[in-house]
N, C-alpha and C. Protein backbone atom coordinates (compact mmCIF):
# COMPACT_ATOMS: atom_id res chain seq x y z
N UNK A 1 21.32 101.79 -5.73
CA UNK A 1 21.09 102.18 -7.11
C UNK A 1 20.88 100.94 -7.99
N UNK A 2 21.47 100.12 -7.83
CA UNK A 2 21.34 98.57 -8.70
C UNK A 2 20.04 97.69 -8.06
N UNK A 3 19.57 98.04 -7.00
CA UNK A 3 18.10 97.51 -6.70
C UNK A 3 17.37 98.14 -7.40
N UNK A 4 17.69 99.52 -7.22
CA UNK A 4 16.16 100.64 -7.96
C UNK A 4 16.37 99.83 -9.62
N UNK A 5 17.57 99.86 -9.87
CA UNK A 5 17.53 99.78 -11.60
C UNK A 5 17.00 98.14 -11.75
N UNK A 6 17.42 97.12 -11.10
CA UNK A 6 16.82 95.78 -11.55
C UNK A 6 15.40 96.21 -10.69
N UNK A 7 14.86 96.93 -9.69
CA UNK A 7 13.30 96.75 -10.17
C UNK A 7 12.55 97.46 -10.95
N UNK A 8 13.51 98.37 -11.51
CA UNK A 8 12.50 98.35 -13.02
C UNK A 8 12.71 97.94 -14.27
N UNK A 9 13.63 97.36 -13.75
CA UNK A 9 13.97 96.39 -15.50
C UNK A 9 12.92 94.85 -14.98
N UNK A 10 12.28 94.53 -13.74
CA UNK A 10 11.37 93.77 -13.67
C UNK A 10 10.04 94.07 -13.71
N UNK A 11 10.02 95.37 -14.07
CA UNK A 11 8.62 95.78 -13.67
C UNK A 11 8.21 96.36 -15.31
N UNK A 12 9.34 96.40 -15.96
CA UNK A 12 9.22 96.74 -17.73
C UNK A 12 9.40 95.07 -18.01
N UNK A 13 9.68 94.39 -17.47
CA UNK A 13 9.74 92.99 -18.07
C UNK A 13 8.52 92.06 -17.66
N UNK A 14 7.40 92.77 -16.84
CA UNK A 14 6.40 91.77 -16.90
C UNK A 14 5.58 91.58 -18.32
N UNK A 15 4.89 90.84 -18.13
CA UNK A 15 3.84 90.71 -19.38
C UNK A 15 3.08 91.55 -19.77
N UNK A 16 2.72 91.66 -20.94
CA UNK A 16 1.18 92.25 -20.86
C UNK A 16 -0.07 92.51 -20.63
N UNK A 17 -0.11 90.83 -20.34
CA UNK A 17 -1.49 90.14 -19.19
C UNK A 17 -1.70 90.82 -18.40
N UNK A 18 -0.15 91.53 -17.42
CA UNK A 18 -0.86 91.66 -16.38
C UNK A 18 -1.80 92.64 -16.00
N UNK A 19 -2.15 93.55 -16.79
CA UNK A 19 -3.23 94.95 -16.84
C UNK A 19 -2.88 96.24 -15.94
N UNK A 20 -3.59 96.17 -16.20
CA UNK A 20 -2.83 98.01 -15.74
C UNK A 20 -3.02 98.30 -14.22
N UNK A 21 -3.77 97.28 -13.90
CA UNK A 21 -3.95 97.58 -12.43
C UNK A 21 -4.03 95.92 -12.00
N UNK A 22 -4.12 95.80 -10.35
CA UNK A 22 -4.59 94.70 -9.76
C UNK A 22 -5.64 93.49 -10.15
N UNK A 23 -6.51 94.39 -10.15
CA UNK A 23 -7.78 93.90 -10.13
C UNK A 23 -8.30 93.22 -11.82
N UNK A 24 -7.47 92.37 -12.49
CA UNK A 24 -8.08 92.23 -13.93
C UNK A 24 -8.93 90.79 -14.35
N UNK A 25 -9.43 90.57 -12.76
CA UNK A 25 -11.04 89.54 -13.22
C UNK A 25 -9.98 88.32 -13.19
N UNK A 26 -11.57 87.33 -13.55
CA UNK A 26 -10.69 85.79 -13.71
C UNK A 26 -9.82 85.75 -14.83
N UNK A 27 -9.09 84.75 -14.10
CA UNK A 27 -8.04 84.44 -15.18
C UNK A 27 -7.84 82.90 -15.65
N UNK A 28 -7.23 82.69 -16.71
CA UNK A 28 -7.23 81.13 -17.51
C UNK A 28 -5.60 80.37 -17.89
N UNK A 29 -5.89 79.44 -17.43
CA UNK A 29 -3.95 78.66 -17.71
C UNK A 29 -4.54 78.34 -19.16
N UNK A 30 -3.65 78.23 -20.26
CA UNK A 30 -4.36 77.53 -21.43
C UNK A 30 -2.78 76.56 -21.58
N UNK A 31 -3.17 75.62 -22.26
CA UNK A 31 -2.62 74.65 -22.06
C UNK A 31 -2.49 74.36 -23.69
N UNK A 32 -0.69 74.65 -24.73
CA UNK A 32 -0.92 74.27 -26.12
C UNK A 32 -0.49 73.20 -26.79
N UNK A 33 -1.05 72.41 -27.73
CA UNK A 33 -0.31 71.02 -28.08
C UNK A 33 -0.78 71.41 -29.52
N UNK A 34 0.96 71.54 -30.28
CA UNK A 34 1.20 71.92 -31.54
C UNK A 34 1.67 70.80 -32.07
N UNK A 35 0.92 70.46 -33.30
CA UNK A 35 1.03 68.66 -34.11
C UNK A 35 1.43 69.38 -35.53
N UNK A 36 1.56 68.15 -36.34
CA UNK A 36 1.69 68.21 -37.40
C UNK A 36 0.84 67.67 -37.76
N UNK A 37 -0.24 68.24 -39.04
CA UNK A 37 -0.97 68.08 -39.16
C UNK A 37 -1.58 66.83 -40.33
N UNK A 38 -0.16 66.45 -41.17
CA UNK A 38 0.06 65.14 -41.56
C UNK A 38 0.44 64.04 -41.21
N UNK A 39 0.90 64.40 -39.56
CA UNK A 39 1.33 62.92 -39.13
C UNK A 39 1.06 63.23 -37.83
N UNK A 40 0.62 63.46 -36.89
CA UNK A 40 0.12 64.38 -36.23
C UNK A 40 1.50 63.79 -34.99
N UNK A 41 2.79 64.05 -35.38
CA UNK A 41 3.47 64.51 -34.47
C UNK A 41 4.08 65.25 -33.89
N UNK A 42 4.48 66.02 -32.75
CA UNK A 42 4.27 66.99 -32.02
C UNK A 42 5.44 67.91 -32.54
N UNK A 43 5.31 69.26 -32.97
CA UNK A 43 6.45 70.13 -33.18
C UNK A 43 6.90 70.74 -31.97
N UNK A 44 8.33 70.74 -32.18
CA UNK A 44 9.67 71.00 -31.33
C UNK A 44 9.69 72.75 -31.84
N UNK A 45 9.87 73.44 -31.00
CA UNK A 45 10.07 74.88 -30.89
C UNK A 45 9.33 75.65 -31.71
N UNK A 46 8.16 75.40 -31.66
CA UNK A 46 7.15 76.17 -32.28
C UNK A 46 6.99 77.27 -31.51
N UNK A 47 6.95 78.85 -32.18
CA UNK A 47 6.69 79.82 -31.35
C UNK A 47 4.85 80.04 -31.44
N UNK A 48 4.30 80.13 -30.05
CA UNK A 48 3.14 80.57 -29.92
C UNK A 48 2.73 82.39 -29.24
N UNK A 49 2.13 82.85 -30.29
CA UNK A 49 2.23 84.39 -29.44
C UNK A 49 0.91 84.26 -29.64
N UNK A 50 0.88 85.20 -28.27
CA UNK A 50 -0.51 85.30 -27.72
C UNK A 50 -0.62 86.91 -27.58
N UNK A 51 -1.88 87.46 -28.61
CA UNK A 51 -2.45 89.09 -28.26
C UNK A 51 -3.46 89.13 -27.66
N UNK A 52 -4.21 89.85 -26.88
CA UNK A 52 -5.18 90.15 -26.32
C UNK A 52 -5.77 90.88 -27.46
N UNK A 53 -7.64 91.02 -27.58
CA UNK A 53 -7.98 91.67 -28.71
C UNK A 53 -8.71 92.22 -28.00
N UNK A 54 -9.06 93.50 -28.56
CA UNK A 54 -10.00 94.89 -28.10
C UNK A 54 -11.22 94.01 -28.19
N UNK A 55 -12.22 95.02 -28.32
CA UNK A 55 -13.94 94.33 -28.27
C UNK A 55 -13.82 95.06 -29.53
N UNK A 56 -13.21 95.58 -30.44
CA UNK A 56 -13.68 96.65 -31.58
C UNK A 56 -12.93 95.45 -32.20
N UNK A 57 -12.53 94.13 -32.13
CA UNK A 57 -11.41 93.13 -32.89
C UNK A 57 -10.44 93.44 -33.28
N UNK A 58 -9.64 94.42 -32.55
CA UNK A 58 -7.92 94.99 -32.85
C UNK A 58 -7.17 94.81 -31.91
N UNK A 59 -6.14 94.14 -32.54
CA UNK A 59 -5.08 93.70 -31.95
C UNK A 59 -3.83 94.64 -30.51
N UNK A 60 -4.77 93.99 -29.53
CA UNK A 60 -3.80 95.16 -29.25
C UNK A 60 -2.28 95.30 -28.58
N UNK A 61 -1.29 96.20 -28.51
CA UNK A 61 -0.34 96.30 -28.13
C UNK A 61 0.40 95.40 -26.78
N UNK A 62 2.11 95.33 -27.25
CA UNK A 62 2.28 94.34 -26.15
C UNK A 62 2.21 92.83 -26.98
N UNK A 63 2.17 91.80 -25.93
CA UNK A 63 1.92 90.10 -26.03
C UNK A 63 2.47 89.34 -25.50
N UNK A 64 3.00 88.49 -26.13
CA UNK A 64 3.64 87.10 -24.97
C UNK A 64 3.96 86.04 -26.14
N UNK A 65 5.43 85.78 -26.11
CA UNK A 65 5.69 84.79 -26.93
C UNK A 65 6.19 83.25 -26.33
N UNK A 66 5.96 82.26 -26.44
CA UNK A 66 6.20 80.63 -25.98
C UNK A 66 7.09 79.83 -27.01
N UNK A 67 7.48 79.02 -26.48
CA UNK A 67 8.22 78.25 -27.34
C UNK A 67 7.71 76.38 -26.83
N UNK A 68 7.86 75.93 -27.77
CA UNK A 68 7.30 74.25 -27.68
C UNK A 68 8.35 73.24 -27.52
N UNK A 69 7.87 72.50 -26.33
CA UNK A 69 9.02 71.46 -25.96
C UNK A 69 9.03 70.67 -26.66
N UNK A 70 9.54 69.90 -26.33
CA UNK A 70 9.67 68.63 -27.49
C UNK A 70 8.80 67.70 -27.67
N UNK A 71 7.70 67.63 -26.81
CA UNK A 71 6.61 67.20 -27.38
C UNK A 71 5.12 68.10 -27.74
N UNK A 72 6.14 69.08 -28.25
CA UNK A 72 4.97 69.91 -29.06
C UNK A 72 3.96 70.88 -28.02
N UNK A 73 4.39 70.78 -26.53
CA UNK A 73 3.75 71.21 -25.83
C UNK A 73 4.21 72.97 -25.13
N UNK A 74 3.38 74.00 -24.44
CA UNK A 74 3.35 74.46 -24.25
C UNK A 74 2.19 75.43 -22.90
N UNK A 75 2.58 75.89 -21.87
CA UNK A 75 1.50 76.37 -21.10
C UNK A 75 1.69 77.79 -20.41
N UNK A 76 0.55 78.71 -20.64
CA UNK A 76 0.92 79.79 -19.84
C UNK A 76 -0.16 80.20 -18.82
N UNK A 77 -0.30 80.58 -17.39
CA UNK A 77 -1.30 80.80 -16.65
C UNK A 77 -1.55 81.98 -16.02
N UNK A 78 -2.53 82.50 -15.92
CA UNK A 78 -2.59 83.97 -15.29
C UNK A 78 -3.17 85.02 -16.90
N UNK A 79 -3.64 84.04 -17.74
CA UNK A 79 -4.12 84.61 -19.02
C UNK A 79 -6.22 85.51 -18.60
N UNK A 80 -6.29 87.10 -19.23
CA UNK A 80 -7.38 87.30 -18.57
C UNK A 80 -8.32 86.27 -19.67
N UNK A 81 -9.27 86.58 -18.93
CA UNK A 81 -10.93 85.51 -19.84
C UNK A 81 -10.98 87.39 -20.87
N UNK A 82 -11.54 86.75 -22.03
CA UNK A 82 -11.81 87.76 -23.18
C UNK A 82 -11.25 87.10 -23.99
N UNK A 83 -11.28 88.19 -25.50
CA UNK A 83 -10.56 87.35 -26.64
C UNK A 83 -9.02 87.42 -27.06
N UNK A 84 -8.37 86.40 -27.18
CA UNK A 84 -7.28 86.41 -27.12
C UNK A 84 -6.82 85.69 -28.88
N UNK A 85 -5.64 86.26 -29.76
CA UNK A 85 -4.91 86.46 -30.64
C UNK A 85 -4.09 85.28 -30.83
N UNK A 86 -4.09 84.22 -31.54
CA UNK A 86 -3.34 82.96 -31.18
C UNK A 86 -2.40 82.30 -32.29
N UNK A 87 -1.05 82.98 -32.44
CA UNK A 87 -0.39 82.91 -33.91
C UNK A 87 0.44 81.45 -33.51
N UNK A 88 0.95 80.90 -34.33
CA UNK A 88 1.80 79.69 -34.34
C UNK A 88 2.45 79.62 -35.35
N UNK A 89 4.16 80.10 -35.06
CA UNK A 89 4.95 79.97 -36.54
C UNK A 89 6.07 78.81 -36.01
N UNK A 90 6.52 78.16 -36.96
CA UNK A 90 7.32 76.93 -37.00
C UNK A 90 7.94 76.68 -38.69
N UNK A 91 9.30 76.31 -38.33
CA UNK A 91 10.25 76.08 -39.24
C UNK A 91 9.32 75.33 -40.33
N UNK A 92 9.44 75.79 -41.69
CA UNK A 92 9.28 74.42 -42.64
C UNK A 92 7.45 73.93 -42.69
N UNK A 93 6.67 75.14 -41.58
CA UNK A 93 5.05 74.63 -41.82
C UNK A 93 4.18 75.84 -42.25
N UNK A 94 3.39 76.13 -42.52
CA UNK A 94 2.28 76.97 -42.55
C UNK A 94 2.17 77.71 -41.36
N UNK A 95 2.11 78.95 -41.35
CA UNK A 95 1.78 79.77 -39.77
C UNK A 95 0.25 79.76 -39.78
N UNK A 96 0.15 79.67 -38.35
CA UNK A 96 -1.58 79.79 -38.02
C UNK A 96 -1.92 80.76 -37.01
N UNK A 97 -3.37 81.48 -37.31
CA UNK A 97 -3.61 82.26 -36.70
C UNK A 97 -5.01 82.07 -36.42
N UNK A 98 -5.68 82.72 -34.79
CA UNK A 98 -7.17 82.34 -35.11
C UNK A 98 -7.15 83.34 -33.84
N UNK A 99 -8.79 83.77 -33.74
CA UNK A 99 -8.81 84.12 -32.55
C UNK A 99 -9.73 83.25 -31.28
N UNK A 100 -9.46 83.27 -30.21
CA UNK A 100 -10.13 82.24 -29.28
C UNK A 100 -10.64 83.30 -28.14
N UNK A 101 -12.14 82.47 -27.26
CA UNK A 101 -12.60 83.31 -26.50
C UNK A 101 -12.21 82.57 -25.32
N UNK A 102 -11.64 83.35 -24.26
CA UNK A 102 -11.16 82.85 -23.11
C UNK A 102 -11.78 82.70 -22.12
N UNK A 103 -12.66 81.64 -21.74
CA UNK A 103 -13.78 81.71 -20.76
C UNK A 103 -14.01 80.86 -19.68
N UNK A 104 -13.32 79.91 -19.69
CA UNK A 104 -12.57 78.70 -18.72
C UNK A 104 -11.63 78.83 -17.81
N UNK A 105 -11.32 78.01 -16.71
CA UNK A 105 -10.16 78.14 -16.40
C UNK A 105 -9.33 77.59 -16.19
N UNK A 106 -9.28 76.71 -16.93
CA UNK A 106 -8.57 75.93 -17.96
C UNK A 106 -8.99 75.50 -19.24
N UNK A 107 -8.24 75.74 -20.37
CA UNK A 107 -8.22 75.35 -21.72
C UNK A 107 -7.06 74.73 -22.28
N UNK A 108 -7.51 73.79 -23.34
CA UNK A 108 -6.67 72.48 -23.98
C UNK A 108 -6.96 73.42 -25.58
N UNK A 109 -5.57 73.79 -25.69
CA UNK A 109 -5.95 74.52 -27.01
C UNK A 109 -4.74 73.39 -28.23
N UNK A 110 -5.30 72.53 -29.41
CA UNK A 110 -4.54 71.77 -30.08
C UNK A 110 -4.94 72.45 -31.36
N UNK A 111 -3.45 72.70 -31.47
CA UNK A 111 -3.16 73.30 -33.28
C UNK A 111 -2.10 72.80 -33.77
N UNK A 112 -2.80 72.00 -35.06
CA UNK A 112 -2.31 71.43 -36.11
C UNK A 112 -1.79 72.24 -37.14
N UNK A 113 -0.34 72.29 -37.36
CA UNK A 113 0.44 72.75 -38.69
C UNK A 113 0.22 71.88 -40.03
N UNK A 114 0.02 72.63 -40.87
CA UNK A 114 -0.24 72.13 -41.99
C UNK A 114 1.44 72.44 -42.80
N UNK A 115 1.53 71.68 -44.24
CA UNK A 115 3.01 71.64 -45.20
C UNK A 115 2.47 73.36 -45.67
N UNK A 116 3.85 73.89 -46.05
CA UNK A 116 3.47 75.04 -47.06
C UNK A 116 2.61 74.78 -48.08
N UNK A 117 1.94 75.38 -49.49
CA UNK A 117 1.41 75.00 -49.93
C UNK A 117 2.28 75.57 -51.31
N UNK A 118 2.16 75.42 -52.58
CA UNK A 118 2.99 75.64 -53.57
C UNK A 118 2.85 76.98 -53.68
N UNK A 119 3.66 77.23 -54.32
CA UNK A 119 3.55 79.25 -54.63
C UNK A 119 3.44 79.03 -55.80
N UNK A 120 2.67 80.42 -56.73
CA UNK A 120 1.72 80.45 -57.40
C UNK A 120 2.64 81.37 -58.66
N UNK A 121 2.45 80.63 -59.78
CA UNK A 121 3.12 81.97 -60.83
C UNK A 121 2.17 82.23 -61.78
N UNK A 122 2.43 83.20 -62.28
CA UNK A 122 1.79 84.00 -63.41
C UNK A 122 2.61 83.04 -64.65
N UNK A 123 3.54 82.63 -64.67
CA UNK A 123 4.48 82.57 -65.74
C UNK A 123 4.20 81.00 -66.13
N UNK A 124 3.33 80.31 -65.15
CA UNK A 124 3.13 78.98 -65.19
C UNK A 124 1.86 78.87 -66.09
N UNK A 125 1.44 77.62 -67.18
CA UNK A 125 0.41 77.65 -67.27
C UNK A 125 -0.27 76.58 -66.32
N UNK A 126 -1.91 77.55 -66.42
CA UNK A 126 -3.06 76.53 -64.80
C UNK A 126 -4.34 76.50 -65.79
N UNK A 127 -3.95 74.92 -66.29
CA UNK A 127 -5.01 74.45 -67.26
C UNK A 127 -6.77 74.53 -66.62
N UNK A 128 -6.01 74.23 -65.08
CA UNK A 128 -7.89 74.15 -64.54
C UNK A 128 -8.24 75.58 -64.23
N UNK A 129 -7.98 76.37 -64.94
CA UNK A 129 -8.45 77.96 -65.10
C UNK A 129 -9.00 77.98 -65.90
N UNK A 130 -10.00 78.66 -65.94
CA UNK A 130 -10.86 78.82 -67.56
C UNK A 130 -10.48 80.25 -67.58
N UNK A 131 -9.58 80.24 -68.71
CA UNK A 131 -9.58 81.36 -69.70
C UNK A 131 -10.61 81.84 -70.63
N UNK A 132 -10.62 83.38 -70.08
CA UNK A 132 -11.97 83.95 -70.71
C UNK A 132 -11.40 84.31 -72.21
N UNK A 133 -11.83 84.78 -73.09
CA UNK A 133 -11.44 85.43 -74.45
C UNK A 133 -11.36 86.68 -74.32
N UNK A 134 -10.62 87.54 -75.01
CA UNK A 134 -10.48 88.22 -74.74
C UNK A 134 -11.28 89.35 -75.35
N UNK A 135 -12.11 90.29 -75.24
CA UNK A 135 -13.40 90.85 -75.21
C UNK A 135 -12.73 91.76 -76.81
N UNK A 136 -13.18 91.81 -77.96
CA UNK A 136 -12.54 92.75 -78.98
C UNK A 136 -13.17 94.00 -79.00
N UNK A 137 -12.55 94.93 -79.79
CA UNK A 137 -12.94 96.45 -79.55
C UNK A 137 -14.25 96.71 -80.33
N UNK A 138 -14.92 97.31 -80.37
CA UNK A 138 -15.91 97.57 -81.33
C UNK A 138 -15.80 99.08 -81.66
């Protein structure tokens, strides 16, 4: 009974990659090096999730999340070729997202984090706005 139950707590714990059947075509190691994009040194535990995208460009269900060693690095293999969903969130930077076409078999994928950028108020005045007048009633 404890074999049957740990093989399907391994068989609900594979990836999403792996497709629904055997047979899911070539496949790609991609290989990630997450920098900073002001000093371009390497971020420590950056999470990278990876979606597979439909051909209609929707995201689809499932994924795969990574974490970055300490030199900013990261690798996963057995990824199918198609388009793949490529988020990068990290403490204290800008999250990034893009989508990439997977067609190699091997890829060097380098993403640079950028600083947050200021948040924006209504309550502030933003001189380099041109204020329109305000249109009177007739």
């Amino acid at each position: 009974m404890k074999k049957l139950v740990l093989t399907m707590a391994l068989a609900l714990a594979l990836p999403a990659f792996a497709g629904k059947n055997d047979d899911i075509g070539p496949v790609a190691t991609l290989n990630f090096m997450v920098l900073k994009d002001y000093s371009g040194k390497p971020v420590r535990n950056a999470v990278v999730v990876l979606h597979q995208v439909s051909g209609k460009g929707k995201q689809e269900r499932g994924g795969l999340e990574l974490k970055t060693d300490a030199d900013g690095k990261a690798s996963y293999e057995g990824v199918p070729y198609g388009k793949l969903r490529i988020q990068v969130l990290a403490t204290g930077l800008q999250t990034y997202g893009g989508d990439y076409d997977i067609n190699q078999p091997t890829m060097e994928i380098t993403i640079k984090l950028k600083r947050p950028g200021g948040q924006y108020s209504i309550y502030e005045d933003h001189p380099e706005e041109k204020k329109s007048e305000p249109q009177k009633p007739q």
